[in-house]
C-alpha atoms as a PDB file:
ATOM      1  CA  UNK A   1     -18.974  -7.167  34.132  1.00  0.00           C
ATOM      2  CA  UNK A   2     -17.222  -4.996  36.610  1.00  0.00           C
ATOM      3  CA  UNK A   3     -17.430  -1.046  36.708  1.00  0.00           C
ATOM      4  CA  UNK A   4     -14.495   1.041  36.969  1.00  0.00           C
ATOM      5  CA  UNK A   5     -16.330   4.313  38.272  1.00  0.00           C
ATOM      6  CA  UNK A   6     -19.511   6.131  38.546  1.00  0.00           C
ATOM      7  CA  UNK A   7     -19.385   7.051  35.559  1.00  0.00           C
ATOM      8  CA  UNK A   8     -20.186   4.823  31.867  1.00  0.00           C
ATOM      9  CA  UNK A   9     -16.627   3.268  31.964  1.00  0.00           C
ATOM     10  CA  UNK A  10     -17.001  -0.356  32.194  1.00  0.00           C
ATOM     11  CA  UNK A  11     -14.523  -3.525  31.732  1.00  0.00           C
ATOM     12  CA  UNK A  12     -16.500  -6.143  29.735  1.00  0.00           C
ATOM     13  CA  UNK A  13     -15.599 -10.147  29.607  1.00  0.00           C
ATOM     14  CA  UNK A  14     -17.883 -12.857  27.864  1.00  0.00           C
ATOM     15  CA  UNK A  15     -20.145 -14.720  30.366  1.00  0.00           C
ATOM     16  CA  UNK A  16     -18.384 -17.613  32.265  1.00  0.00           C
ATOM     17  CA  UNK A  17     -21.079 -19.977  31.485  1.00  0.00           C
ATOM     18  CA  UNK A  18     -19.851 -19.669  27.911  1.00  0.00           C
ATOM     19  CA  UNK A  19     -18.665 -23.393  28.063  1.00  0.00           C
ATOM     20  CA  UNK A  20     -17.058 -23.556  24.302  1.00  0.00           C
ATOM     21  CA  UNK A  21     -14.784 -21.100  25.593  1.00  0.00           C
ATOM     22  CA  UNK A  22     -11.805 -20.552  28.265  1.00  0.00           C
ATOM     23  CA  UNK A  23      -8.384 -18.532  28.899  1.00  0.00           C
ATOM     24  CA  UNK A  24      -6.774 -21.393  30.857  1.00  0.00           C
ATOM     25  CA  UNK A  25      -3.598 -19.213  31.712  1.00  0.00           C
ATOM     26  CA  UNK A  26      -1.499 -16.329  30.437  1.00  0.00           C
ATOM     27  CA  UNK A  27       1.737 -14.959  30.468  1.00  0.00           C
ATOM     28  CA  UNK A  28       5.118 -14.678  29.449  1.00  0.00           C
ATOM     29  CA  UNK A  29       3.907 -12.712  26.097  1.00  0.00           C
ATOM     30  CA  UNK A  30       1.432 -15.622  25.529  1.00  0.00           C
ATOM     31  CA  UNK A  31      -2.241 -17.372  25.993  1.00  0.00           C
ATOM     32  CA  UNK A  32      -3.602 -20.392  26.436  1.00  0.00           C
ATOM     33  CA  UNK A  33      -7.071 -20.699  25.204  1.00  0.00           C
ATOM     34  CA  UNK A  34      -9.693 -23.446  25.268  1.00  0.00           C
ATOM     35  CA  UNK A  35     -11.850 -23.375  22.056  1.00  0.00           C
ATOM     36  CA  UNK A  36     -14.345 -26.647  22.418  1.00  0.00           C
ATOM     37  CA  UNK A  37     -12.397 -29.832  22.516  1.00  0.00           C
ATOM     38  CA  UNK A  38      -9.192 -27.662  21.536  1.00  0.00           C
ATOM     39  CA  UNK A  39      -6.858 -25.793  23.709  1.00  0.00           C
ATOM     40  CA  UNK A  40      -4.065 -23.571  22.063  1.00  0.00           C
ATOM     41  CA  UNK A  41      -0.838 -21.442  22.642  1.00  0.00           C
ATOM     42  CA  UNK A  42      -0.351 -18.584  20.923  1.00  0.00           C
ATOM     43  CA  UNK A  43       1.426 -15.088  21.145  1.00  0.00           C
ATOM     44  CA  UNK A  44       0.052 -12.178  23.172  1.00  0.00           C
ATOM     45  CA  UNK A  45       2.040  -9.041  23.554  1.00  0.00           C
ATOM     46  CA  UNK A  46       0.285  -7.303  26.295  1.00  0.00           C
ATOM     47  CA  UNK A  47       0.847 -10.586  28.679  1.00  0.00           C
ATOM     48  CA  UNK A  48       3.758  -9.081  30.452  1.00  0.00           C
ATOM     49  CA  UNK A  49       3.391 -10.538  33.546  1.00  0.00           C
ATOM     50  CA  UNK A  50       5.064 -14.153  34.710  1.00  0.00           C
ATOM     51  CA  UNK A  51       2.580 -17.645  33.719  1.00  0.00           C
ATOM     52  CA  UNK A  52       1.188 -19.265  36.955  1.00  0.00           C
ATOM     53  CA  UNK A  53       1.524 -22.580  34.843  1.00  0.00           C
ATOM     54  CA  UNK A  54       4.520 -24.367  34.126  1.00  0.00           C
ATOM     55  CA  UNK A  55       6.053 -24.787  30.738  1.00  0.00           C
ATOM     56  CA  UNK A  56       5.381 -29.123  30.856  1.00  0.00           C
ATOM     57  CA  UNK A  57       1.815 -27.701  31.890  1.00  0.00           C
ATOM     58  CA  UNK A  58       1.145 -25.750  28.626  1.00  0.00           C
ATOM     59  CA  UNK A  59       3.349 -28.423  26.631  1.00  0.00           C
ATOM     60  CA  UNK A  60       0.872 -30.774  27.827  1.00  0.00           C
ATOM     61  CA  UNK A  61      -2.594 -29.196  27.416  1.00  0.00           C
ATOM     62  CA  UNK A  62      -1.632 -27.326  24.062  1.00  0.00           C
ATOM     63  CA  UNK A  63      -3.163 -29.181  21.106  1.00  0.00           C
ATOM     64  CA  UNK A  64      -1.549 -26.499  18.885  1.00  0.00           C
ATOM     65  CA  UNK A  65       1.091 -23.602  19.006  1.00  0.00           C
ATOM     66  CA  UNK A  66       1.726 -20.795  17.422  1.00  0.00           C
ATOM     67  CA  UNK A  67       5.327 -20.251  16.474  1.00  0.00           C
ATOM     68  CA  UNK A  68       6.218 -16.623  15.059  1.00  0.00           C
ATOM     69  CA  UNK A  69       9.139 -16.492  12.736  1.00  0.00           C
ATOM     70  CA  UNK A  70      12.568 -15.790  14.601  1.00  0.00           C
ATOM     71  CA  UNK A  71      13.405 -12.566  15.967  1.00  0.00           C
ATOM     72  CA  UNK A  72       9.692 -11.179  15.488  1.00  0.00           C
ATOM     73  CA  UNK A  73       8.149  -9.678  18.450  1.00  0.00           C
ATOM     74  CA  UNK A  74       4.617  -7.539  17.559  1.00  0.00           C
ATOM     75  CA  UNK A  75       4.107  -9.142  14.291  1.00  0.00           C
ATOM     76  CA  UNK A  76       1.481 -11.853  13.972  1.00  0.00           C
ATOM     77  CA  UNK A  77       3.383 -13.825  11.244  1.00  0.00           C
ATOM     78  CA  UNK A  78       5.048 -17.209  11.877  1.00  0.00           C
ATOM     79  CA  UNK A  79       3.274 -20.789  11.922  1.00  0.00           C
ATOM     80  CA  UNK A  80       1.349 -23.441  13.675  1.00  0.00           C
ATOM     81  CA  UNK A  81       2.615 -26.362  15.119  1.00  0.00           C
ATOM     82  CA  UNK A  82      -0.336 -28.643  16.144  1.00  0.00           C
ATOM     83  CA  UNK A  83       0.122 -32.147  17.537  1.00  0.00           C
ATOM     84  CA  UNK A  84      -0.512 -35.383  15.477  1.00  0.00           C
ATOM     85  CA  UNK A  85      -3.941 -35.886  14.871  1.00  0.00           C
ATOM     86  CA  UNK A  86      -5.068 -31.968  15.657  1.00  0.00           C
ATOM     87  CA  UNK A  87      -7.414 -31.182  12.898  1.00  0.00           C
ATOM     88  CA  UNK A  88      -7.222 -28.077  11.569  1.00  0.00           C
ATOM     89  CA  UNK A  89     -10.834 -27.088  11.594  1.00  0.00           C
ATOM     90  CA  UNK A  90     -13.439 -27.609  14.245  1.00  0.00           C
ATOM     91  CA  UNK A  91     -16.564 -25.680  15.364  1.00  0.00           C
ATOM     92  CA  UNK A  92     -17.576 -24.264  18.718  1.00  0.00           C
ATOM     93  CA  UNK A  93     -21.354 -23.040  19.770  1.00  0.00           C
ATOM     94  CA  UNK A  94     -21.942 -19.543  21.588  1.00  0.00           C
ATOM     95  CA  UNK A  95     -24.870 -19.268  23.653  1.00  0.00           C
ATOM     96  CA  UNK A  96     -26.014 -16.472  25.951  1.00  0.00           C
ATOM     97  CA  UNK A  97     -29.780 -16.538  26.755  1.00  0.00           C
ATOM     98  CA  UNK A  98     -31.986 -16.974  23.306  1.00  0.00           C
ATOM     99  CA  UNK A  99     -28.666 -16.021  21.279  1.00  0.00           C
ATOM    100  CA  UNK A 100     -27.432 -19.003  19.596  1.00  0.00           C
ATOM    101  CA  UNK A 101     -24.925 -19.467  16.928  1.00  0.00           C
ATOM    102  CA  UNK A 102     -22.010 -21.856  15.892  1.00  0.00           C
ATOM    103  CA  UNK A 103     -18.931 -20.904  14.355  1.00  0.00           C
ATOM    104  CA  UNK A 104     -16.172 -22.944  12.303  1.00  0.00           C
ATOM    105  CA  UNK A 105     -12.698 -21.902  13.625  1.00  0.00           C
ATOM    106  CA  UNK A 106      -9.393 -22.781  11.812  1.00  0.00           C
ATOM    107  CA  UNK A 107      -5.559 -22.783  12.302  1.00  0.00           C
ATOM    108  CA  UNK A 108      -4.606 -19.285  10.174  1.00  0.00           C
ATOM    109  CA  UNK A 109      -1.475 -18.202   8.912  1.00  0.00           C
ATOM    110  CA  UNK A 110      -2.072 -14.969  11.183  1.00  0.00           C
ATOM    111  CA  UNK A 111      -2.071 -16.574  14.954  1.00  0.00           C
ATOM    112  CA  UNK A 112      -5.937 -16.416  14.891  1.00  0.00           C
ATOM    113  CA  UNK A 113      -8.275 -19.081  14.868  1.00  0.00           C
ATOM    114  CA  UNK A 114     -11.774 -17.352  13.030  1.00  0.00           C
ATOM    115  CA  UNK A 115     -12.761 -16.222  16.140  1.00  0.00           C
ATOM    116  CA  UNK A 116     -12.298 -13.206  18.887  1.00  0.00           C
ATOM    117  CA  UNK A 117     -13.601 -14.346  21.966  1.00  0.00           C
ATOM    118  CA  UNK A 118     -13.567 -10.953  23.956  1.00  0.00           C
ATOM    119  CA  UNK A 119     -16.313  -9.489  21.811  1.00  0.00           C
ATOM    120  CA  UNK A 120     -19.429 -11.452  23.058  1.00  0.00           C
ATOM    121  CA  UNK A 121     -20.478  -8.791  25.251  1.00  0.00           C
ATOM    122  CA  UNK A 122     -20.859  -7.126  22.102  1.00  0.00           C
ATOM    123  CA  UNK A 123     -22.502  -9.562  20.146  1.00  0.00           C
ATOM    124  CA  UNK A 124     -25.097  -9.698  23.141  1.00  0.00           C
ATOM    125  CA  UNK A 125     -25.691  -6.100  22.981  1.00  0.00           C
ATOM    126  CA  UNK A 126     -25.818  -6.133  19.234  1.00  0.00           C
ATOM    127  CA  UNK A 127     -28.659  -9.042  19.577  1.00  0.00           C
ATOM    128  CA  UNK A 128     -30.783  -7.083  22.749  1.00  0.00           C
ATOM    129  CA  UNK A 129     -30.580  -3.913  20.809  1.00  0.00           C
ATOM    130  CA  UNK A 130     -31.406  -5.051  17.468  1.00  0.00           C
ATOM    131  CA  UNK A 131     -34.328  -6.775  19.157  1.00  0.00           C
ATOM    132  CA  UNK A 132     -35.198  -3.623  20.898  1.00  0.00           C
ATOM    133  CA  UNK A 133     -35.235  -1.817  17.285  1.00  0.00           C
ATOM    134  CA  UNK A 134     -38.314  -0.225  16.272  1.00  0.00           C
ATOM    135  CA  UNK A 135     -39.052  -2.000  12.694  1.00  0.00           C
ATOM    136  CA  UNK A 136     -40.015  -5.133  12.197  1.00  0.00           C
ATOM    137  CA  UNK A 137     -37.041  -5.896  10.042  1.00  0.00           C
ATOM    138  CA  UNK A 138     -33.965  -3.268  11.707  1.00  0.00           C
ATOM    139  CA  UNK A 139     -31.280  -2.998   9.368  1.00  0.00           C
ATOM    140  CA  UNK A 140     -27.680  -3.642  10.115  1.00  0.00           C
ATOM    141  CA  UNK A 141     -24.483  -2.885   8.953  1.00  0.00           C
ATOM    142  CA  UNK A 142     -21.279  -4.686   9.995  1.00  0.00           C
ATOM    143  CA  UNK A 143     -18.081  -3.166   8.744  1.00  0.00           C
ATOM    144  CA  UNK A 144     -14.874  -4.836   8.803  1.00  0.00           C
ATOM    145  CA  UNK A 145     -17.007  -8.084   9.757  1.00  0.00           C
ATOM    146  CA  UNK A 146     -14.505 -10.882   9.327  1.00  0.00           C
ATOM    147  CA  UNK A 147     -15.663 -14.268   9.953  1.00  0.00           C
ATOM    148  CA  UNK A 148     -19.184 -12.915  11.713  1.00  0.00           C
ATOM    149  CA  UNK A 149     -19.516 -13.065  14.702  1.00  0.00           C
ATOM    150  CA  UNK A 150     -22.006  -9.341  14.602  1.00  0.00           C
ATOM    151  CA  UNK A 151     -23.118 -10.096  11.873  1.00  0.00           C
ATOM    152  CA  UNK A 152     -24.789 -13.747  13.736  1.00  0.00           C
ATOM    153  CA  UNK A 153     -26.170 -11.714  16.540  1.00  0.00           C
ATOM    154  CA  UNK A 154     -27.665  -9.137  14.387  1.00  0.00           C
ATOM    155  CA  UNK A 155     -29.448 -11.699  11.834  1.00  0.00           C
ATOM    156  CA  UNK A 156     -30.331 -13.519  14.752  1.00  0.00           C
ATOM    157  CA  UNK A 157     -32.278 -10.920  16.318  1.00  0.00           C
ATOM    158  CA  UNK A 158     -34.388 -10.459  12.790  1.00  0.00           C
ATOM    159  CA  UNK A 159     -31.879  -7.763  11.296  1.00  0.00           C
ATOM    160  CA  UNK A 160     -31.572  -7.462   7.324  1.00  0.00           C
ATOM    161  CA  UNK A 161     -27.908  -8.073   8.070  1.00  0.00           C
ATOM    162  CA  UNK A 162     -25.465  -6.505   5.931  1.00  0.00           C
ATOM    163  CA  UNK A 163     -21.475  -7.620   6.038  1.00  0.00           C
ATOM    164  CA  UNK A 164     -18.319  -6.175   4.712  1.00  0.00           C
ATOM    165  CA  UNK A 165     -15.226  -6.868   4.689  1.00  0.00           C
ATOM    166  CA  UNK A 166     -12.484  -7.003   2.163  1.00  0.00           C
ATOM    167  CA  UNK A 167     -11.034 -10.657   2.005  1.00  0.00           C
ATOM    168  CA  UNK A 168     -12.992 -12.764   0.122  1.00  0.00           C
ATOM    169  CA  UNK A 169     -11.774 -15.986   1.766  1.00  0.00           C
ATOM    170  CA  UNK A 170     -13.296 -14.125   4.922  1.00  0.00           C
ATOM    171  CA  UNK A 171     -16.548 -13.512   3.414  1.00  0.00           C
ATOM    172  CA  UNK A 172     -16.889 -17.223   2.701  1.00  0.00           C
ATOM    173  CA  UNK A 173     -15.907 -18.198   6.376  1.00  0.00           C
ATOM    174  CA  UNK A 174     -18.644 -15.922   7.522  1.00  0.00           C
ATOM    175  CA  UNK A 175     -21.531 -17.594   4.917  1.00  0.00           C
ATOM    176  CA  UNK A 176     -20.214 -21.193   6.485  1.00  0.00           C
ATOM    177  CA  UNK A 177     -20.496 -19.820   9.817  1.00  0.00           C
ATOM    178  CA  UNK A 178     -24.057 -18.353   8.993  1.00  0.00           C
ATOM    179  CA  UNK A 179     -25.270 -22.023   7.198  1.00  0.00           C
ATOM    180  CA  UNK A 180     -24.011 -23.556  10.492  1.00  0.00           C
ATOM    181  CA  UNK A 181     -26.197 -21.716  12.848  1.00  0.00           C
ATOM    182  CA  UNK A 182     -29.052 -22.410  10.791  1.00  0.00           C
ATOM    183  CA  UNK A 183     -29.771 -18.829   9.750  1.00  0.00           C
ATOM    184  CA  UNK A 184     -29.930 -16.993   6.215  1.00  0.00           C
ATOM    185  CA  UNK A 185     -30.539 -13.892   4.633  1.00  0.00           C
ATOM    186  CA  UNK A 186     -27.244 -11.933   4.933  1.00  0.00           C
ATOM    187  CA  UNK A 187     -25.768  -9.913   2.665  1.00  0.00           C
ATOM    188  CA  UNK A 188     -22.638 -10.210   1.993  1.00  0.00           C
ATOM    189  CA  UNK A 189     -20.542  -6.911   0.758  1.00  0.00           C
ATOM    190  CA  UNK A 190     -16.685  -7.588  -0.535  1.00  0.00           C
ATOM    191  CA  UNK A 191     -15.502  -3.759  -0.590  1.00  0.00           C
ATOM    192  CA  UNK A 192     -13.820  -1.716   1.226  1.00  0.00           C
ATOM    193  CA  UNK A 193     -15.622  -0.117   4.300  1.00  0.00           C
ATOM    194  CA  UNK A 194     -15.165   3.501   3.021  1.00  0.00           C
ATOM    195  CA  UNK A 195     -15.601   3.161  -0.750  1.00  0.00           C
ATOM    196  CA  UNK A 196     -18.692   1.251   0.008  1.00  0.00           C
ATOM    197  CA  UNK A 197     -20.170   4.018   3.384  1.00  0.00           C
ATOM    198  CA  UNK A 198     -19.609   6.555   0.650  1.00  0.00           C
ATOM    199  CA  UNK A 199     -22.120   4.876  -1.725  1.00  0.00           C
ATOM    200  CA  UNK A 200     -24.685   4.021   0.819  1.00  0.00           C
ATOM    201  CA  UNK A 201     -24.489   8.562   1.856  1.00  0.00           C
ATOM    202  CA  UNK A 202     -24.939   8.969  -2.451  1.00  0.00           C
ATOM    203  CA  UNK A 203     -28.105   6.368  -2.505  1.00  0.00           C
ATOM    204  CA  UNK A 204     -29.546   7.981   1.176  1.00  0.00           C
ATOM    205  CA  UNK A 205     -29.054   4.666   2.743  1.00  0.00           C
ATOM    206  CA  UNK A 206     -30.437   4.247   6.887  1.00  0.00           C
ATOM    207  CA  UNK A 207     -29.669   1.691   9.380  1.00  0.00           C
ATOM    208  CA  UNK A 208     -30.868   0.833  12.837  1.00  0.00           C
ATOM    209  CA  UNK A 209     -27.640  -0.121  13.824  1.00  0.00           C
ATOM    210  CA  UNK A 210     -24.041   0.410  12.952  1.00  0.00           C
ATOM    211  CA  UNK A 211     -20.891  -2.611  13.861  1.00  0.00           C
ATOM    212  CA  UNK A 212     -17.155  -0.629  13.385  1.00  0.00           C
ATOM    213  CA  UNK A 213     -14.431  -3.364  14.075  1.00  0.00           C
ATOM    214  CA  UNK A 214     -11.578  -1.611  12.013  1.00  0.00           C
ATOM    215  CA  UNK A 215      -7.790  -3.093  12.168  1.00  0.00           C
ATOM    216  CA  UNK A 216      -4.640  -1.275  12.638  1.00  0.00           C
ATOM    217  CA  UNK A 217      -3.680  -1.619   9.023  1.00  0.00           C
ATOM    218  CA  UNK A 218      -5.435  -2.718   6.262  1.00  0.00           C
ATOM    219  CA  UNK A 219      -6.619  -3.088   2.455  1.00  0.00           C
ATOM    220  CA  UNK A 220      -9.196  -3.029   0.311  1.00  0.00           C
ATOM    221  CA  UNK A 221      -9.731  -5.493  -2.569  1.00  0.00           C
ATOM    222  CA  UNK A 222      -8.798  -2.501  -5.048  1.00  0.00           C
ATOM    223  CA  UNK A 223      -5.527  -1.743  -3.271  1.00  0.00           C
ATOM    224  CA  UNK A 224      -6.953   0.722  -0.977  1.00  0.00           C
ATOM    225  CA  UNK A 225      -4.821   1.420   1.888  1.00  0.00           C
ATOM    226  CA  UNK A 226      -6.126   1.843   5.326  1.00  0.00           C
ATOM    227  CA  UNK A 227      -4.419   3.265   8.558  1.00  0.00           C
ATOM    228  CA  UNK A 228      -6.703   3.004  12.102  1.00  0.00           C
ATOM    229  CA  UNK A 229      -5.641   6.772  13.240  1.00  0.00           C
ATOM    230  CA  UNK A 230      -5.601   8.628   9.935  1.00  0.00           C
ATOM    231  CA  UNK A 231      -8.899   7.154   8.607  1.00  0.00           C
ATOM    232  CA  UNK A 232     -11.289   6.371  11.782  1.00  0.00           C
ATOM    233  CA  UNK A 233     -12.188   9.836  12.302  1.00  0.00           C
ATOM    234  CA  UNK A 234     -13.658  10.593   8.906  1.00  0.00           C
ATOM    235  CA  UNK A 235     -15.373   6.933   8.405  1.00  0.00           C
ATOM    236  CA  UNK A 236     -17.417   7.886  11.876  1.00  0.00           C
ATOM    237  CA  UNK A 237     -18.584  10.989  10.543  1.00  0.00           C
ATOM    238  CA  UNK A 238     -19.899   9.362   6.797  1.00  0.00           C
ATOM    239  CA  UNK A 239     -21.866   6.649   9.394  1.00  0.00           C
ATOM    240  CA  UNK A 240     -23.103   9.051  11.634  1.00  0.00           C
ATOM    241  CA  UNK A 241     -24.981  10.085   7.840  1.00  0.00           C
ATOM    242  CA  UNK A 242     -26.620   6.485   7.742  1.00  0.00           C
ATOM    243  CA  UNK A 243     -27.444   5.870  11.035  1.00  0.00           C
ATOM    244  CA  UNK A 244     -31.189   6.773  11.856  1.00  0.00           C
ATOM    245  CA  UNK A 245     -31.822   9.311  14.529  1.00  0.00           C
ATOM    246  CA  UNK A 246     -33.989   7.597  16.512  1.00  0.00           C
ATOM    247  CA  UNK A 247     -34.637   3.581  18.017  1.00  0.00           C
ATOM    248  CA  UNK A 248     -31.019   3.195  16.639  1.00  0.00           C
ATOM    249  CA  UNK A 249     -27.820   1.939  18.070  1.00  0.00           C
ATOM    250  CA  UNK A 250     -23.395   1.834  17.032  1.00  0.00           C
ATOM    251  CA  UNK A 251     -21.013  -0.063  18.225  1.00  0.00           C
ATOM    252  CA  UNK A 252     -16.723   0.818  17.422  1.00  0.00           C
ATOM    253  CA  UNK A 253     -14.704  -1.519  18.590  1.00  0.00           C
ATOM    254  CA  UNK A 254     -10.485  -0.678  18.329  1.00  0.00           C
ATOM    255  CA  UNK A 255      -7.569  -3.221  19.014  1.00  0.00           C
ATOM    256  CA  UNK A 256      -4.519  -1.340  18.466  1.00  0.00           C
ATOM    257  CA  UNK A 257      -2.180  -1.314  21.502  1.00  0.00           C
ATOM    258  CA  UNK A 258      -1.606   2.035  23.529  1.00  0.00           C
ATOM    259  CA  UNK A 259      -5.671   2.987  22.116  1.00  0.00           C
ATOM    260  CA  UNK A 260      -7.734   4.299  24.959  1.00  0.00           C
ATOM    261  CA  UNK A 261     -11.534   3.826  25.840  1.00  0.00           C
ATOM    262  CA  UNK A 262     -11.051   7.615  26.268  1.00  0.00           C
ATOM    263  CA  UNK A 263     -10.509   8.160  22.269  1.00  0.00           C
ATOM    264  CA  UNK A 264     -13.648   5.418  21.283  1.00  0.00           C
ATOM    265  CA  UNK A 265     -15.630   7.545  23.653  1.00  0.00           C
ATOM    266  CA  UNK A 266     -14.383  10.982  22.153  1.00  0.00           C
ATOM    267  CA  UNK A 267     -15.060   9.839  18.706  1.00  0.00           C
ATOM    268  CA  UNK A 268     -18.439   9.010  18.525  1.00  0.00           C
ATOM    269  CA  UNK A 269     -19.087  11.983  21.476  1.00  0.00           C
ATOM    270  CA  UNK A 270     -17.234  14.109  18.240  1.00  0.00           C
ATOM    271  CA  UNK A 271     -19.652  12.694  15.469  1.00  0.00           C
ATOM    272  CA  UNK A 272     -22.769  11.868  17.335  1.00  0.00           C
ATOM    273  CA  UNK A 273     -22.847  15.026  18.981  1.00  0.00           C
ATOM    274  CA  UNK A 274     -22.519  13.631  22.572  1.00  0.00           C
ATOM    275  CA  UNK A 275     -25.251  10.667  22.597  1.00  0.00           C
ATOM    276  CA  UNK A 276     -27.061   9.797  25.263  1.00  0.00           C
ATOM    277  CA  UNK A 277     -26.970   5.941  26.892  1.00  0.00           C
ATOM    278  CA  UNK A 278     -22.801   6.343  25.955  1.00  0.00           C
ATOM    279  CA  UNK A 279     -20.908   3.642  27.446  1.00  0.00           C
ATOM    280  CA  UNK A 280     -17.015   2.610  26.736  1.00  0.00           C
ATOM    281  CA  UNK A 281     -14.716   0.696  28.722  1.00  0.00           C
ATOM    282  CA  UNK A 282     -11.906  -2.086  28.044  1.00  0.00           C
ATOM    283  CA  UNK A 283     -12.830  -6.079  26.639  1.00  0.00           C
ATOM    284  CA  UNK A 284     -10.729  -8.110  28.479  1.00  0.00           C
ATOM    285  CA  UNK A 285     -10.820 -11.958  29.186  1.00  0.00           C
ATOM    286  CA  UNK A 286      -9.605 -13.764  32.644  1.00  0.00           C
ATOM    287  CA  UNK A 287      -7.484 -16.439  33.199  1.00  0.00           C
ATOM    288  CA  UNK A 288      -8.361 -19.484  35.332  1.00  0.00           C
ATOM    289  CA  UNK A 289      -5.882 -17.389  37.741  1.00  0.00           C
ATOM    290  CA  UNK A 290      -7.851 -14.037  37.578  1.00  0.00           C
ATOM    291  CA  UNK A 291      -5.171 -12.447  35.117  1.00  0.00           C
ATOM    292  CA  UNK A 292      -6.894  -9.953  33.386  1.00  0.00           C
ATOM    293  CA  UNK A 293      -5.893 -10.079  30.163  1.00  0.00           C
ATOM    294  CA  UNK A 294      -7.025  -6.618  28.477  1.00  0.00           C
ATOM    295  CA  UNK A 295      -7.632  -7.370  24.536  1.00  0.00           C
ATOM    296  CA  UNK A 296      -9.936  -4.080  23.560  1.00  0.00           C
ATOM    297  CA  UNK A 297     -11.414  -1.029  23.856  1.00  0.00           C
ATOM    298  CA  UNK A 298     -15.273  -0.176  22.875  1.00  0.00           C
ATOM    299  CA  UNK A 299     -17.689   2.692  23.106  1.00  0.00           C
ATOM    300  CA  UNK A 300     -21.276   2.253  22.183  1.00  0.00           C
ATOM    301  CA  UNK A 301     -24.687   3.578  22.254  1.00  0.00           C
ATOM    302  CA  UNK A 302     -28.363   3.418  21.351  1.00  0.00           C
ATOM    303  CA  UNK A 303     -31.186   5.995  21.015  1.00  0.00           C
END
């Protein structure tokens, strides 16, 4: 973890020890990633700068690329092309002290493999702070949860974890991921993260700890659209209703390219009405070269 001023900014990367996970090199508008026993190329936008490896290198050590379809630049659609042999599901562990969990990753039709790397100083914080959480049984809500990753820490630490996300395909991921690390007890939500904040205001609903992961775009399993910068604003302010005022934490996470830390920070400053412990900063991950590739922006708190 490196500061960036005297202040709460703060770049964040997952531990090194991490050992089911590496960026081996980047560049070029791509990554090359380490996941286990399985190493793969895919696209990456904000990689502008030249690869220190050569092209036979990455050939060499890729068990699978990514291809996007021709003449496609930002968009994550195209395919993968693994090597004979590659399967296309395996399963890595994360540890970081007493937080332990395993995840099944896959080869997606959407350059992403089940997992995002760059938010385990996040899952750490969710599992220290949950911990830290008054009850006995703190109560958890991950929106936009994908295949788990939160939603792991925060069962892990004792939480009466509840997930949501609108894919149902996802939701299952995230149960296989949860029988894997040996844990149970989560609940899993399909619904979309507004539709379903506005019902927990209307039954007086409270959680120790709020996870906000939103996408760019989205939408809901009814049809119901979602756009980061016309709907983020307004979702904050219906969770600042459920989050308890006291011995309680939030977490926003936003991955949408020219986003600053500065606008995280603002938001919850906007809804919270300026909490105290406030930190934000940038995720990024580096390269066995030191590249710092940025893939994130966070604020977060606790009280």
């Amino acid at each position: 973890m490196m500061k960036t001023g005297p202040n709460a900014m703060k770049l964040l990367s997952p531990n090194p020890a991490w050992r089911d996970y590496e960026m081996i090199d980047s560049g070029d508008c791509e990554k090359l990633e380490r996941f286990g026993m399985r190493v793969v190329r895919r696209p990456e936008p904000q990689a502008l700068w030249e690869r220190s490896l050569s092209e036979g290198e990455w050939k060499g050590l890729a068990h699978a690329s990514f291809v996007r379809k021709p003449g496609q630049f930002n968009d994550d659609r195209g395919e993968w092309r693994p090597e004979p042999g590659v399967p296309a599901r395996w399963k890595i562990a994360y540890a970081s002290g007493d937080l332990k969990f395993t995840m099944r990753l896959g080869l997606t039709s959407f350059k992403h493999v089940g997992i995002f790397p760059e938010q385990a100083p996040n899952w750490d914080y969710i599992y220290s702070k949950t911990r830290a959480a008054p009850p006995e049984k703190p109560k958890v809500l991950n929106l936009f949860a994908y295949t788990g990753g939160a939603s792991l820490a925060a069962c892990a630490a004792g939480a009466e974890t509840v997930h949501v996300d609108s894919v149902r395909q996802v939701i299952s991921w995230a149960r296989e991921n949860m029988e894997l690390s040996g844990l149970s007890g989560i609940r899993w939500i399909l619904d979309d993260a507004v539709k379903f904040v506005e019902r927990e205001i209307r039954r007086r609903s409270q959680y120790d700890g709020i996870i906000l992961d939103p996408p760019a775009f989205g939408h809901g399993p009814g049809g119901e659209r979602w756009v980061l910068e016309q709907n983020i604003a307004g979702l904050i302010r219906s969770c600042a209703m459920l989050l308890k005022p006291s011995g309680s934490f939030l977490v926003l996470n936003l991955y949408s390219l020219g986003l600053s830390s500065m606008i995280a920070e603002n938001l919850l400053n906007a809804c919270f009405a300026s909490p105290k412990n406030m930190e934000c900063g940038e995720l990024f991950i580096p390269d066995r070269f030191n590249r710092k590739m940025p893939l994130g922006v966070f604020a977060r708190f606790c009280r």
